[in-house]
PDB file of N, CA and C in Angstrom:
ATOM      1  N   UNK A   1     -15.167  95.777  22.198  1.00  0.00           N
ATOM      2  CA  UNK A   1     -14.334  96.502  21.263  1.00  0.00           C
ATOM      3  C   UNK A   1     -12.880  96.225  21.593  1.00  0.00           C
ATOM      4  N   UNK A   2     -11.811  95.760  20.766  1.00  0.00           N
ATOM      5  CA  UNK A   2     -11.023  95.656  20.442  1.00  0.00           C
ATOM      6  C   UNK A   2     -10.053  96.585  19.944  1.00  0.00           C
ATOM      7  N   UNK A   3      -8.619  97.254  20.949  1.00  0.00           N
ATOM      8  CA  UNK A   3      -8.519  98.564  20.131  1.00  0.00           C
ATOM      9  C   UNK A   3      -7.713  97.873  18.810  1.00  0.00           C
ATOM     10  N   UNK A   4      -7.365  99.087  17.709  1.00  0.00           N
ATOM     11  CA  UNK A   4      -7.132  98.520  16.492  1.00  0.00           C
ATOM     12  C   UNK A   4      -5.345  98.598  16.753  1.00  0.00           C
ATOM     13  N   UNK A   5      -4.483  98.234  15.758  1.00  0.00           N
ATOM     14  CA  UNK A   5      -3.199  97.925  15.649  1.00  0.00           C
ATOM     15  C   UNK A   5      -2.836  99.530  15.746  1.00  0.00           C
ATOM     16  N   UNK A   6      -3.379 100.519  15.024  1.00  0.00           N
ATOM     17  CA  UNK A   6      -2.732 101.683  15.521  1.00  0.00           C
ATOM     18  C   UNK A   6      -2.401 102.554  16.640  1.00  0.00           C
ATOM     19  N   UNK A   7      -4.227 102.584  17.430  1.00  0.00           N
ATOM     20  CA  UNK A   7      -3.859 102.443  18.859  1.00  0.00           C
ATOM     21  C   UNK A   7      -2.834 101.740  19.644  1.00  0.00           C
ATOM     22  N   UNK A   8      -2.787 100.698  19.266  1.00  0.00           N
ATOM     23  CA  UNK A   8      -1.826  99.763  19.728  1.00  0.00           C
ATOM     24  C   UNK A   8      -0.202 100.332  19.753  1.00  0.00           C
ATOM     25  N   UNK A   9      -0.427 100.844  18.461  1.00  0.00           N
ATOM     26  CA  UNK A   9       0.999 101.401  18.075  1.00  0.00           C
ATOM     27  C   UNK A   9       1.330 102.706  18.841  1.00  0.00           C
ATOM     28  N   UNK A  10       0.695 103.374  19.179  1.00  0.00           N
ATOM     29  CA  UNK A  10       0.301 105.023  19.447  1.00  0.00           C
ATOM     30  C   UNK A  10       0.627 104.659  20.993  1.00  0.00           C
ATOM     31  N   UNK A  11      -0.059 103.637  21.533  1.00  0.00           N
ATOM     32  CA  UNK A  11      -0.065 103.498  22.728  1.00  0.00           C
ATOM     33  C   UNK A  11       1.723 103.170  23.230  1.00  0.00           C
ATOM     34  N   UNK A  12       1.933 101.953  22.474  1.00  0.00           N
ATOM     35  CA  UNK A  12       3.122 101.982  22.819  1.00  0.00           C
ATOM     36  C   UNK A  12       4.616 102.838  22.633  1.00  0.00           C
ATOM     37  N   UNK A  13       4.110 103.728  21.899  1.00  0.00           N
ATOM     38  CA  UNK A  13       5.239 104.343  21.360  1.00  0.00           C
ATOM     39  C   UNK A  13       4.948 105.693  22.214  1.00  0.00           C
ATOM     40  N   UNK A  14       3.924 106.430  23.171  1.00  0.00           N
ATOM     41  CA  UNK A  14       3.728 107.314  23.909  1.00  0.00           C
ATOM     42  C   UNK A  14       4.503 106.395  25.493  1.00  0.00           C
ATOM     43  N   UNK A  15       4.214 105.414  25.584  1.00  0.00           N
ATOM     44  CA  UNK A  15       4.452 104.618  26.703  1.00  0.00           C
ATOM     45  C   UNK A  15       5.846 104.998  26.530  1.00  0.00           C
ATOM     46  N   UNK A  16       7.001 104.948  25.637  1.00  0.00           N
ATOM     47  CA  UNK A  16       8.276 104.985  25.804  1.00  0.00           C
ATOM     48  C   UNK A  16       8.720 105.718  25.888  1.00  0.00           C
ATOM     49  N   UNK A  17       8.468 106.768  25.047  1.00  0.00           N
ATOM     50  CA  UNK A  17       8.667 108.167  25.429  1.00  0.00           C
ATOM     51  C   UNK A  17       8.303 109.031  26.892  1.00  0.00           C
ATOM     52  N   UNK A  18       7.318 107.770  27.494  1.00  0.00           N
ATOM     53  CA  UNK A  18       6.798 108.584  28.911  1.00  0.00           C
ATOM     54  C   UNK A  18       8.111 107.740  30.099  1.00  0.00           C
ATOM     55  N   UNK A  19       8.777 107.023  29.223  1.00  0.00           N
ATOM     56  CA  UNK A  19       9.817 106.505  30.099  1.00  0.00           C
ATOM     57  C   UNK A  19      11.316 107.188  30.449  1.00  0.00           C
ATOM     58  N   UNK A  20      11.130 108.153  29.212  1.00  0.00           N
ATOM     59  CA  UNK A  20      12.590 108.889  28.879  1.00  0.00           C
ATOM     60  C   UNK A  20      12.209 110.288  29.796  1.00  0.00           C
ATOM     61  N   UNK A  21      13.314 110.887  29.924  1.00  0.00           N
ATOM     62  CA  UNK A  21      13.372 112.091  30.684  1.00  0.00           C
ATOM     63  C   UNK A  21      12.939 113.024  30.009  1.00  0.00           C
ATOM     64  N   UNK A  22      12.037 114.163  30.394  1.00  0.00           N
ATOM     65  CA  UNK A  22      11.656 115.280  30.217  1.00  0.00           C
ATOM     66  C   UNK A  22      11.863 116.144  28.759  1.00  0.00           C
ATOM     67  N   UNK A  23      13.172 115.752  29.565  1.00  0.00           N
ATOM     68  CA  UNK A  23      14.423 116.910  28.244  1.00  0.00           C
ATOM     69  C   UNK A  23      14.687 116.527  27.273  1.00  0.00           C
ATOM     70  N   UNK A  24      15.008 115.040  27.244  1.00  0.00           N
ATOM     71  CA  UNK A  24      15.019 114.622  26.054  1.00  0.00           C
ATOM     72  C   UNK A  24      13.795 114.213  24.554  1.00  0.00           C
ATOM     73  N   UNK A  25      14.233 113.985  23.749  1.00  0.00           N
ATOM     74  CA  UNK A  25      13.596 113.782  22.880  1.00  0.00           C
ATOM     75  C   UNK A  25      14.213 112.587  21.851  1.00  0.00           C
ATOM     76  N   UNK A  26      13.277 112.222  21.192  1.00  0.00           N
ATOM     77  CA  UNK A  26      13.872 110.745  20.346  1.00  0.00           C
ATOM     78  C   UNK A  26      13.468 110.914  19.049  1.00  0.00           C
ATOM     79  N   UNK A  27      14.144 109.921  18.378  1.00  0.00           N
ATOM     80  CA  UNK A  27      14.165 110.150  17.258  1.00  0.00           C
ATOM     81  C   UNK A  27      12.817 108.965  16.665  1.00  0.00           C
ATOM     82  N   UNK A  28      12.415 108.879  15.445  1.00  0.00           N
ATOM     83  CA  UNK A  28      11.292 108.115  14.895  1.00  0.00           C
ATOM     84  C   UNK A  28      11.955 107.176  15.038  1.00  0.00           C
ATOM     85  N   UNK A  29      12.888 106.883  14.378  1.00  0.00           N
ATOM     86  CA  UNK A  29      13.661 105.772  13.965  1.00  0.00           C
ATOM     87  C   UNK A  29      14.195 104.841  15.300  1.00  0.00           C
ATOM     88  N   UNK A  30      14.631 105.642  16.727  1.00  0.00           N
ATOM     89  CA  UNK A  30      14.790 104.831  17.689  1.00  0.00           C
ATOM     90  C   UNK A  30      13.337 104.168  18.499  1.00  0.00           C
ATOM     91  N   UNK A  31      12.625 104.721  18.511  1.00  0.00           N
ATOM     92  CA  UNK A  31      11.234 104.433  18.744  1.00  0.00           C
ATOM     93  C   UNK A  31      10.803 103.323  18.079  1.00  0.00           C
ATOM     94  N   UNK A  32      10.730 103.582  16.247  1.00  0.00           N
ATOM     95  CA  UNK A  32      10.289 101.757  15.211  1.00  0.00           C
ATOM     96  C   UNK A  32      11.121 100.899  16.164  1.00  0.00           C
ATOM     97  N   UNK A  33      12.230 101.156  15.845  1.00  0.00           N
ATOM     98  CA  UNK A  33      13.395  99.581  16.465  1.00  0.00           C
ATOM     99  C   UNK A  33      13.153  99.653  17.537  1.00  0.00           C
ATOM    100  N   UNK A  34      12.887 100.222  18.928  1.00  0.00           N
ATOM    101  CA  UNK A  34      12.379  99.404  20.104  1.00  0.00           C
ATOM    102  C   UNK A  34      11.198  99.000  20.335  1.00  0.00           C
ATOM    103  N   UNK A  35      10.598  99.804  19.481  1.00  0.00           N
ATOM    104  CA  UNK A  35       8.909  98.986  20.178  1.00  0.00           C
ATOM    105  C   UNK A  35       8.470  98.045  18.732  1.00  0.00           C
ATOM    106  N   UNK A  36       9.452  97.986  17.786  1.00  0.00           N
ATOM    107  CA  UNK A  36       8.679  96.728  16.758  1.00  0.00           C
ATOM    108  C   UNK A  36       8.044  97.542  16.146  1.00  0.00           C
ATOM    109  N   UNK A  37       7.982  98.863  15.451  1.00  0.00           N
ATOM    110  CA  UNK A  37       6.939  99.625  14.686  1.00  0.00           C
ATOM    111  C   UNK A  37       7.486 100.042  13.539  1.00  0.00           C
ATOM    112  N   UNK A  38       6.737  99.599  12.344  1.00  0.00           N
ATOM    113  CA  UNK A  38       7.157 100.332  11.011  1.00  0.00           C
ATOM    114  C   UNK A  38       7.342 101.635  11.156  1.00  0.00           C
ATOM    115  N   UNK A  39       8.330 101.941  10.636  1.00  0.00           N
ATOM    116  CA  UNK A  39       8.429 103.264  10.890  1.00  0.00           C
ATOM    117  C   UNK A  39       7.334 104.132   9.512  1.00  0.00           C
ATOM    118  N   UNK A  40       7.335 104.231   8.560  1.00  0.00           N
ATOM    119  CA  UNK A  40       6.327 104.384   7.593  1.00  0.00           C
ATOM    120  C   UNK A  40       4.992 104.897   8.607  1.00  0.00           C
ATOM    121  N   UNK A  41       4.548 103.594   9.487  1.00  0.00           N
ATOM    122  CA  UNK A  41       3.471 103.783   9.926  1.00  0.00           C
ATOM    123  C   UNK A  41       3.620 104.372  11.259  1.00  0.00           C
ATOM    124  N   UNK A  42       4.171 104.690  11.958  1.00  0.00           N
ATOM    125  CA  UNK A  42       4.974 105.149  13.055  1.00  0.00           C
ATOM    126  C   UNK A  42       4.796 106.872  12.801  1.00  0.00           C
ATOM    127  N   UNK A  43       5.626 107.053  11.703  1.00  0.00           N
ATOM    128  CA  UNK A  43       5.720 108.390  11.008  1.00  0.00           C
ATOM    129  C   UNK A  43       4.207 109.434  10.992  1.00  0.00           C
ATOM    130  N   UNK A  44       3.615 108.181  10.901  1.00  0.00           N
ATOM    131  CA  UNK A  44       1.644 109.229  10.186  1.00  0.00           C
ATOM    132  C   UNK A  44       1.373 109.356  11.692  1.00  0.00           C
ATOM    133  N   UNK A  45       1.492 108.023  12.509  1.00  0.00           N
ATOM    134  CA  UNK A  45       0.930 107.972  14.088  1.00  0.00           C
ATOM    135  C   UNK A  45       1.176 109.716  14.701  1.00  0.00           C
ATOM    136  N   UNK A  46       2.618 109.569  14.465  1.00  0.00           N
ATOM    137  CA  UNK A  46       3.267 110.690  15.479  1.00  0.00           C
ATOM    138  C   UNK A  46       2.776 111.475  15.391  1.00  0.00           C
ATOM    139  N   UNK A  47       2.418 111.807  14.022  1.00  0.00           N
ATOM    140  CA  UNK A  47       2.290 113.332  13.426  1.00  0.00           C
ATOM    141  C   UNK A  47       0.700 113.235  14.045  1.00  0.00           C
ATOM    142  N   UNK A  48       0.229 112.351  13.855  1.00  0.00           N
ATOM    143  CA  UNK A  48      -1.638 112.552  14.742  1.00  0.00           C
ATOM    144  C   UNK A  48      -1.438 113.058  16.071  1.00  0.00           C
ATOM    145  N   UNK A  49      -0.492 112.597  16.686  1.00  0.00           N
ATOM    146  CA  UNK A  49      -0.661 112.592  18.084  1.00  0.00           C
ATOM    147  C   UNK A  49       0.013 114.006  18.119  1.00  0.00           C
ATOM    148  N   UNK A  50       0.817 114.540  17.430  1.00  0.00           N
ATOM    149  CA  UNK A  50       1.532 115.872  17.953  1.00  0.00           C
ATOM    150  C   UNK A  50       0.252 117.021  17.301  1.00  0.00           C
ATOM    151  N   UNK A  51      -0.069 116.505  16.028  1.00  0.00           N
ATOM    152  CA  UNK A  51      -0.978 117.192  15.688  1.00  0.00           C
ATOM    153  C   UNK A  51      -2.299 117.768  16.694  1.00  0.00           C
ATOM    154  N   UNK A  52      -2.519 116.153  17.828  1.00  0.00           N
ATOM    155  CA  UNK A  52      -4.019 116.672  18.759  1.00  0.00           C
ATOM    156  C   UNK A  52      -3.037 116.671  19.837  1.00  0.00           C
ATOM    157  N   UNK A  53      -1.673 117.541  20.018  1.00  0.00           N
ATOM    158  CA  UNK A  53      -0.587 118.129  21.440  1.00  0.00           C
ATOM    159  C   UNK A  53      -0.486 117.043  22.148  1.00  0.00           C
ATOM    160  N   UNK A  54      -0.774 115.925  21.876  1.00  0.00           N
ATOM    161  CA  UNK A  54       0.209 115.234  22.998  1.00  0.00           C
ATOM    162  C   UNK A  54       1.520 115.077  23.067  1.00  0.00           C
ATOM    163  N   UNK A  55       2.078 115.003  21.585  1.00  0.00           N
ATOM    164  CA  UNK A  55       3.625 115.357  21.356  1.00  0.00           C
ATOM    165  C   UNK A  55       3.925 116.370  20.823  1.00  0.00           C
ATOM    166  N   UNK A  56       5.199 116.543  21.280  1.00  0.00           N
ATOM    167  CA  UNK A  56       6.057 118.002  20.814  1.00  0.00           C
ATOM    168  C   UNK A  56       7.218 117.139  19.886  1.00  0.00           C
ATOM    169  N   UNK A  57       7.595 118.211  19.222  1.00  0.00           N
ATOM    170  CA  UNK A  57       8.270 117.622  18.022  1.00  0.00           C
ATOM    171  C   UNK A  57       9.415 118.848  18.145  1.00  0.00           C
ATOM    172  N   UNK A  58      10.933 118.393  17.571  1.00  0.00           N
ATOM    173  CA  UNK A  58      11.640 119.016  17.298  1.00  0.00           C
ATOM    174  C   UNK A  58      12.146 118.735  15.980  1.00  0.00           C
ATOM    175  N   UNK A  59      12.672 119.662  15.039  1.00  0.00           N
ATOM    176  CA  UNK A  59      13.449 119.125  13.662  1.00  0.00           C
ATOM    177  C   UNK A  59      14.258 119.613  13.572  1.00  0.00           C
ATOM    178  N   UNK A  60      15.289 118.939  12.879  1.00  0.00           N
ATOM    179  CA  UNK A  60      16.571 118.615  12.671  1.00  0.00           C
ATOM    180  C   UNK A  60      17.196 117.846  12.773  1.00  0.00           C
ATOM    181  N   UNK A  61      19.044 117.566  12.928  1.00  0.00           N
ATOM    182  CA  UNK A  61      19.780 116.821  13.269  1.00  0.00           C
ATOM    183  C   UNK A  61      19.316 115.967  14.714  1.00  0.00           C
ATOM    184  N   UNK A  62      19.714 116.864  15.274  1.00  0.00           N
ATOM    185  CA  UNK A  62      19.009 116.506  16.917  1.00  0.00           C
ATOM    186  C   UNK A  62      17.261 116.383  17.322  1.00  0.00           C
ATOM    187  N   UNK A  63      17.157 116.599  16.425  1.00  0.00           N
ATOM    188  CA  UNK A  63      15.429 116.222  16.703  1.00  0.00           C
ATOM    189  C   UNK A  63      14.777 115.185  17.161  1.00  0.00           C
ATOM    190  N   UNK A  64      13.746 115.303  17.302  1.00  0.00           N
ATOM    191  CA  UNK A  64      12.878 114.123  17.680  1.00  0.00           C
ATOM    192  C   UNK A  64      11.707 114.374  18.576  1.00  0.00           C
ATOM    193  N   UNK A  65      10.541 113.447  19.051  1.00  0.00           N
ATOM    194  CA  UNK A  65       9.446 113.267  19.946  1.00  0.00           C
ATOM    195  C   UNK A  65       9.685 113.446  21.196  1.00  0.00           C
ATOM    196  N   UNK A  66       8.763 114.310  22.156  1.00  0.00           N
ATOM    197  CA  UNK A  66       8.510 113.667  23.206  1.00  0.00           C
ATOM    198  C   UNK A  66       7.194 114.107  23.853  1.00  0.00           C
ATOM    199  N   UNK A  67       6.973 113.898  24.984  1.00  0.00           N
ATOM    200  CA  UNK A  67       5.578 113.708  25.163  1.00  0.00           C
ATOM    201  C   UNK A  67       5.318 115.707  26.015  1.00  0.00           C
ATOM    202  N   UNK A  68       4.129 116.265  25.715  1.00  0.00           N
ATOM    203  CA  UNK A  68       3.511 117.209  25.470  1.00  0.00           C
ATOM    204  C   UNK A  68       2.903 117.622  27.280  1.00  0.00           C
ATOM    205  N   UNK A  69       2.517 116.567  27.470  1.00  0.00           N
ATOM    206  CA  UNK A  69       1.552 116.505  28.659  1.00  0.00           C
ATOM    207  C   UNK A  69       2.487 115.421  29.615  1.00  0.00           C
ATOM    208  N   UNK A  70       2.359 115.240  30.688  1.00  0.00           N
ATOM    209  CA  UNK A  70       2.488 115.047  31.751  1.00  0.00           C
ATOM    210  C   UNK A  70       2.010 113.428  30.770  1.00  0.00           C
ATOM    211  N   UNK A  71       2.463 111.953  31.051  1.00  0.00           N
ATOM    212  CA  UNK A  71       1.648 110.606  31.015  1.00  0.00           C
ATOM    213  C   UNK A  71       0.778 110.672  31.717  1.00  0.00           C
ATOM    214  N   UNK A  72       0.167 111.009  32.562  1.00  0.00           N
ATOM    215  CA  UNK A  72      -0.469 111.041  33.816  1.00  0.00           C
ATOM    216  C   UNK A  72      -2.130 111.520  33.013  1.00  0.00           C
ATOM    217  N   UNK A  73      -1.652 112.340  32.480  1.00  0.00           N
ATOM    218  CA  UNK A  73      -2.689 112.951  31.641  1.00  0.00           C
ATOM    219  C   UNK A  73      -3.404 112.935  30.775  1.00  0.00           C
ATOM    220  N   UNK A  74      -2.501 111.452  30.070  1.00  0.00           N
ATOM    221  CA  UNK A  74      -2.804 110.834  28.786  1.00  0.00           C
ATOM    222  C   UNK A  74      -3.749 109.501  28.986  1.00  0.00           C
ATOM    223  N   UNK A  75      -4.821 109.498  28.251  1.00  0.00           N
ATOM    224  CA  UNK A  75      -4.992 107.902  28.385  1.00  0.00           C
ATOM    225  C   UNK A  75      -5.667 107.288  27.196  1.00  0.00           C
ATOM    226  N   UNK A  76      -5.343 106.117  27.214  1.00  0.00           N
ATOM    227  CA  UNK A  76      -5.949 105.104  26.128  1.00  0.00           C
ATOM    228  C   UNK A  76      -6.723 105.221  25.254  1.00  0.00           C
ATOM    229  N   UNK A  77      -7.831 105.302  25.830  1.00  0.00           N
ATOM    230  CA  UNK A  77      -8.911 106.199  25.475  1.00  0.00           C
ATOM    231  C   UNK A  77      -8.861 107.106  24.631  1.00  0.00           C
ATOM    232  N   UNK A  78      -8.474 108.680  24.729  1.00  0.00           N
ATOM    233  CA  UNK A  78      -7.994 109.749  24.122  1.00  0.00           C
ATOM    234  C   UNK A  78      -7.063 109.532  23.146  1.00  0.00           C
ATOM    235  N   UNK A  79      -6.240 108.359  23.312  1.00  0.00           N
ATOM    236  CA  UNK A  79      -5.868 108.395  21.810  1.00  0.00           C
ATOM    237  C   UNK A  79      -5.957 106.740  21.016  1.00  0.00           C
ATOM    238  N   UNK A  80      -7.203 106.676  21.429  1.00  0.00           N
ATOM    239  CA  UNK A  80      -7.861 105.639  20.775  1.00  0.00           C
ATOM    240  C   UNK A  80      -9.129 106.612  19.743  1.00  0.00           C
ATOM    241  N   UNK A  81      -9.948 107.203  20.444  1.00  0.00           N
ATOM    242  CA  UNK A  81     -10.148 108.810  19.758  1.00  0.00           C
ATOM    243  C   UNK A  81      -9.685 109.587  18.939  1.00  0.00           C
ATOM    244  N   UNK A  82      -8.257 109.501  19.044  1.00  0.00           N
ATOM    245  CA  UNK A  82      -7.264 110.509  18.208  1.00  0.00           C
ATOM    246  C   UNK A  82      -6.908 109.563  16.875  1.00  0.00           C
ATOM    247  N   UNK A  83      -6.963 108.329  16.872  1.00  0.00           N
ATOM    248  CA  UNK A  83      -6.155 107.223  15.767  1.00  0.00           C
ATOM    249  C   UNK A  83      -7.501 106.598  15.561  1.00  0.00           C
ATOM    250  N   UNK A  84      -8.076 106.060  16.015  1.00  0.00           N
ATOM    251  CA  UNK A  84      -8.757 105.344  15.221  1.00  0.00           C
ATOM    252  C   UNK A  84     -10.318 105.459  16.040  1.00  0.00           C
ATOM    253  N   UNK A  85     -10.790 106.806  15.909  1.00  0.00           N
ATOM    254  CA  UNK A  85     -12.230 106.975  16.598  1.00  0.00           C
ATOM    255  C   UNK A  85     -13.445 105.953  16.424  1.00  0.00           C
ATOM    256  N   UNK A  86     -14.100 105.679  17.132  1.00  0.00           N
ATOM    257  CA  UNK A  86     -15.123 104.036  16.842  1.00  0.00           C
ATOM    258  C   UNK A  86     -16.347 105.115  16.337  1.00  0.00           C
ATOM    259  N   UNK A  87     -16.747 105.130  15.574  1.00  0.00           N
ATOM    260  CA  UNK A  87     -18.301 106.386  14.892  1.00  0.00           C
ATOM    261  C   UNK A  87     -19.625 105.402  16.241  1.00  0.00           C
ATOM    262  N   UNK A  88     -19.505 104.299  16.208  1.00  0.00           N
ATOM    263  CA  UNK A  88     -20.568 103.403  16.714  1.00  0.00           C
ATOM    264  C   UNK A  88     -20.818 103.439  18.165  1.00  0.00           C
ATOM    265  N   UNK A  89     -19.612 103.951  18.752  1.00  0.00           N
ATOM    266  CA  UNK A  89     -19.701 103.389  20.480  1.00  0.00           C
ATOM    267  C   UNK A  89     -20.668 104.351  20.766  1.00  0.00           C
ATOM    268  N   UNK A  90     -20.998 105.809  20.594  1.00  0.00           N
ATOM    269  CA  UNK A  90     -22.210 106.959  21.010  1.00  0.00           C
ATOM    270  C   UNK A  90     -23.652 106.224  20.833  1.00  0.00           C
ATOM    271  N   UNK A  91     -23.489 105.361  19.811  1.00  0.00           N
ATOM    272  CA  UNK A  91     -25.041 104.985  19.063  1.00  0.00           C
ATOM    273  C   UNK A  91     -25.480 103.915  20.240  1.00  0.00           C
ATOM    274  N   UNK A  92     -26.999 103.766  19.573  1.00  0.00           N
ATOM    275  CA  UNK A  92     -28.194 102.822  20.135  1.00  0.00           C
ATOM    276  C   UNK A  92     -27.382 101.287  19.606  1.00  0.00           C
ATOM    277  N   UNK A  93     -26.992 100.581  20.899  1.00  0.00           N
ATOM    278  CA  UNK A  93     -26.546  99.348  20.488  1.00  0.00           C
ATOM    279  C   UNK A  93     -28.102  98.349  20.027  1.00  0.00           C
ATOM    280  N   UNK A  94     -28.809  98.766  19.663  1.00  0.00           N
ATOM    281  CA  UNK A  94     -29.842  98.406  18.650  1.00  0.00           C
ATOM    282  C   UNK A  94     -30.215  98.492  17.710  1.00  0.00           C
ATOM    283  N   UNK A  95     -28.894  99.850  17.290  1.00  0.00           N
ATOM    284  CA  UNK A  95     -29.071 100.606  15.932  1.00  0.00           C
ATOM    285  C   UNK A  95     -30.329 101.426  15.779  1.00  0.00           C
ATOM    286  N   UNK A  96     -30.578 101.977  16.824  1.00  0.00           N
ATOM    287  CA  UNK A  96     -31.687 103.343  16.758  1.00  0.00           C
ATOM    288  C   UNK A  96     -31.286 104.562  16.900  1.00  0.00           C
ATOM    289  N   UNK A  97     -29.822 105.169  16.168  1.00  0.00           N
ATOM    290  CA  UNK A  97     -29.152 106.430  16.297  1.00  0.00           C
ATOM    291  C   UNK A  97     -28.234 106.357  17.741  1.00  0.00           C
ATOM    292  N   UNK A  98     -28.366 108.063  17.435  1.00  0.00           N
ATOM    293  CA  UNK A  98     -27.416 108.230  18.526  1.00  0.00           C
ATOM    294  C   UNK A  98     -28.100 108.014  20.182  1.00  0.00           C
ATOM    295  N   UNK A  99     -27.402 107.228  21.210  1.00  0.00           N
ATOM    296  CA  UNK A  99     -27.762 106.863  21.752  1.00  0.00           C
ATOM    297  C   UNK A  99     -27.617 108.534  23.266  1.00  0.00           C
ATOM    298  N   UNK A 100     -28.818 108.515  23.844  1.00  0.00           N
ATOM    299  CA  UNK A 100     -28.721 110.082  24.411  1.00  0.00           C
ATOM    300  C   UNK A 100     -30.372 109.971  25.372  1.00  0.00           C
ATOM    301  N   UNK A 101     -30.684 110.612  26.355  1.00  0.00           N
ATOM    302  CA  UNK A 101     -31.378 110.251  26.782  1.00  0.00           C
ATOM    303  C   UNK A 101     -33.176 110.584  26.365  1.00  0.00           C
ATOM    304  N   UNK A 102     -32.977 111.589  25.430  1.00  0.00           N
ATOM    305  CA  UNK A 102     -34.328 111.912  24.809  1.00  0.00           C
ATOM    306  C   UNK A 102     -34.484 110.915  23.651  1.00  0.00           C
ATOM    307  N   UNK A 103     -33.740 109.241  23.922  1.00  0.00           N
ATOM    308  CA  UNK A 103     -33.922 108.451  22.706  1.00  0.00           C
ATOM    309  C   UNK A 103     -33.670 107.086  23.571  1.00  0.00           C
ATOM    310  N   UNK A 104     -34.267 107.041  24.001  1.00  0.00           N
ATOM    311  CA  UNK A 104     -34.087 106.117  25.537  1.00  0.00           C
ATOM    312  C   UNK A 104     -34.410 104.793  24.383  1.00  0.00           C
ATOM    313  N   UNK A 105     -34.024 103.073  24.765  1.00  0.00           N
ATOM    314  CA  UNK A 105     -34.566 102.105  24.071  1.00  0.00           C
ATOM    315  C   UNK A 105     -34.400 101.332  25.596  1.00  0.00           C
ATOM    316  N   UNK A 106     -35.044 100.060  25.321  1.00  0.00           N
ATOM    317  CA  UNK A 106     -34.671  99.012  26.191  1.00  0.00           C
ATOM    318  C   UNK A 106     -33.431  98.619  26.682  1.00  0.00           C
ATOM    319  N   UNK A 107     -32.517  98.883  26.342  1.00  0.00           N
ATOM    320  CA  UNK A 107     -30.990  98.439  26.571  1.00  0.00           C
ATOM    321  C   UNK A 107     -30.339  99.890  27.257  1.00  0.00           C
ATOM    322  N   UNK A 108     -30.928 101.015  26.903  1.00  0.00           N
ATOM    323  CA  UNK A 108     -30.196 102.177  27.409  1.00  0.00           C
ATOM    324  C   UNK A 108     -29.434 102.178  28.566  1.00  0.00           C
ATOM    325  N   UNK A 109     -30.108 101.280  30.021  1.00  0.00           N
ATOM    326  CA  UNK A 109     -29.872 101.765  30.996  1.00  0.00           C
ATOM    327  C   UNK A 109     -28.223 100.950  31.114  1.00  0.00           C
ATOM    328  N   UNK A 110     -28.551  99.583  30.623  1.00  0.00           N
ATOM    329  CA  UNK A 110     -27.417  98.422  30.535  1.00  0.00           C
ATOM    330  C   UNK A 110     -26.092  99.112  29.941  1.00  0.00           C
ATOM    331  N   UNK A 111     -26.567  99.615  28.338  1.00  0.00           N
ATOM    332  CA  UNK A 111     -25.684 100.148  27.714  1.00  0.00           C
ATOM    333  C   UNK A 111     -24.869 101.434  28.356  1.00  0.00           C
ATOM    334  N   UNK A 112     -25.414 101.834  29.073  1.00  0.00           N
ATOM    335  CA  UNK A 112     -24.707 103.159  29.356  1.00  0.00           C
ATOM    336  C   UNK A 112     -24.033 102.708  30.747  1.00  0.00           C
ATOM    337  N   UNK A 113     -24.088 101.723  31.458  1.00  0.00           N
ATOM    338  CA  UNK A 113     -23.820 101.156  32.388  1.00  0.00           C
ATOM    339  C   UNK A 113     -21.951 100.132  31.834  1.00  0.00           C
ATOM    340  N   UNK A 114     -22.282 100.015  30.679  1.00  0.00           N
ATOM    341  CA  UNK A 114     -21.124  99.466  29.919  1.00  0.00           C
ATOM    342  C   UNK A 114     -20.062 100.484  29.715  1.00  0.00           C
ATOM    343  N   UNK A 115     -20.876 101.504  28.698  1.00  0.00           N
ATOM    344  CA  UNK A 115     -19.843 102.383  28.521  1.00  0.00           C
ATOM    345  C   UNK A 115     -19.286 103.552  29.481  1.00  0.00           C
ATOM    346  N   UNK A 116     -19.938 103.416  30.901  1.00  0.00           N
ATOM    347  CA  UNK A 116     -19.050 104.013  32.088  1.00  0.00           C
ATOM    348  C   UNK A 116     -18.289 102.968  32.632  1.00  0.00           C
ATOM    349  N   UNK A 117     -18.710 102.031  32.622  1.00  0.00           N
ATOM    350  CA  UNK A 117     -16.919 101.095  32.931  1.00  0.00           C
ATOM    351  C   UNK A 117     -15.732 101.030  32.105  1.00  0.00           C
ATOM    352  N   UNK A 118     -16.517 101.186  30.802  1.00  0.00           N
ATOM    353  CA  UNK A 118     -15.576 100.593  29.850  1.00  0.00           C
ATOM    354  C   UNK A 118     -14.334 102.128  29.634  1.00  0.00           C
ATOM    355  N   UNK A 119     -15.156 103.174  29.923  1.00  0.00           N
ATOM    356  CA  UNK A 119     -14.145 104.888  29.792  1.00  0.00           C
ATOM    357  C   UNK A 119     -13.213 104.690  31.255  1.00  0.00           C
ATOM    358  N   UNK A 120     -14.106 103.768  32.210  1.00  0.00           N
ATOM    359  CA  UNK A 120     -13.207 103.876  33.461  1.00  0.00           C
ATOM    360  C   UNK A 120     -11.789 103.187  33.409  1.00  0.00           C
ATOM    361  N   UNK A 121     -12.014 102.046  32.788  1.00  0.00           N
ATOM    362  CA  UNK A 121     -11.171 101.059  32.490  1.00  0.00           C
ATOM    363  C   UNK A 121     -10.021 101.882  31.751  1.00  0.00           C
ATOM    364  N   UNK A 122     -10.518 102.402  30.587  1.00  0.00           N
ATOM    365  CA  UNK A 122      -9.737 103.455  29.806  1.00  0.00           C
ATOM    366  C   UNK A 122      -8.911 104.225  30.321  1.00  0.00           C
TER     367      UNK A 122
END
């Protein structure tokens, strides 16, 4: 799995904000122009991510993003979840439902052996 361009986007635009100080906060618009992000699409991101508290938001003149939680706290993962959830990664990579142990297939043990590295990695 491949994360998608929004993750991508989400990711990097939490990354910068986890670079700025505490107190401060940024604006959408300085965020598009440093990390290369439409702002259009930038705009919907934020609002996901403040929406599931990882960002705090201020409005107004002086307004702007910053991060909710500690970076430390945040990961890839969770807002790969939050932007663009995969419906498939839970399931039987054989396509026999949801994959769980009262639905055991031949691949179960492999598969689940994948997807604890792959959350670790995360």
């Amino acid at each position: 799995m491949i994360l998608s361009k929004t993750t991508g986007y989400g990711v990097k635009a939490l990354a910068y904000l986890a670079g700025k100080d505490d107190s401060m906060v940024c604006g959408l618009q300085e965020i598009a122009d440093t990390q290369g992000i439409p702002p259009i699409y930038l705009r919907k991101i934020l609002g996901e991510l403040r929406r599931h508290r990882l960002l705090r938001s201020t409005k107004g003149v002086h307004g702007g993003y910053a991060l909710a939680r500690s970076p430390e706290s945040i990961t890839v993962w969770e807002v790969n979840q939050i932007l663009a959830p995969d419906p498939y990664f839970d399931g039987c990579i054989l396509g026999f439902g949801p994959c769980r142990p009262s639905n055991i297939c031949c691949s179960h043990e492999t598969w689940q052996q994948i997807r604890r590295e792959y959350l670790e990695l995360m």
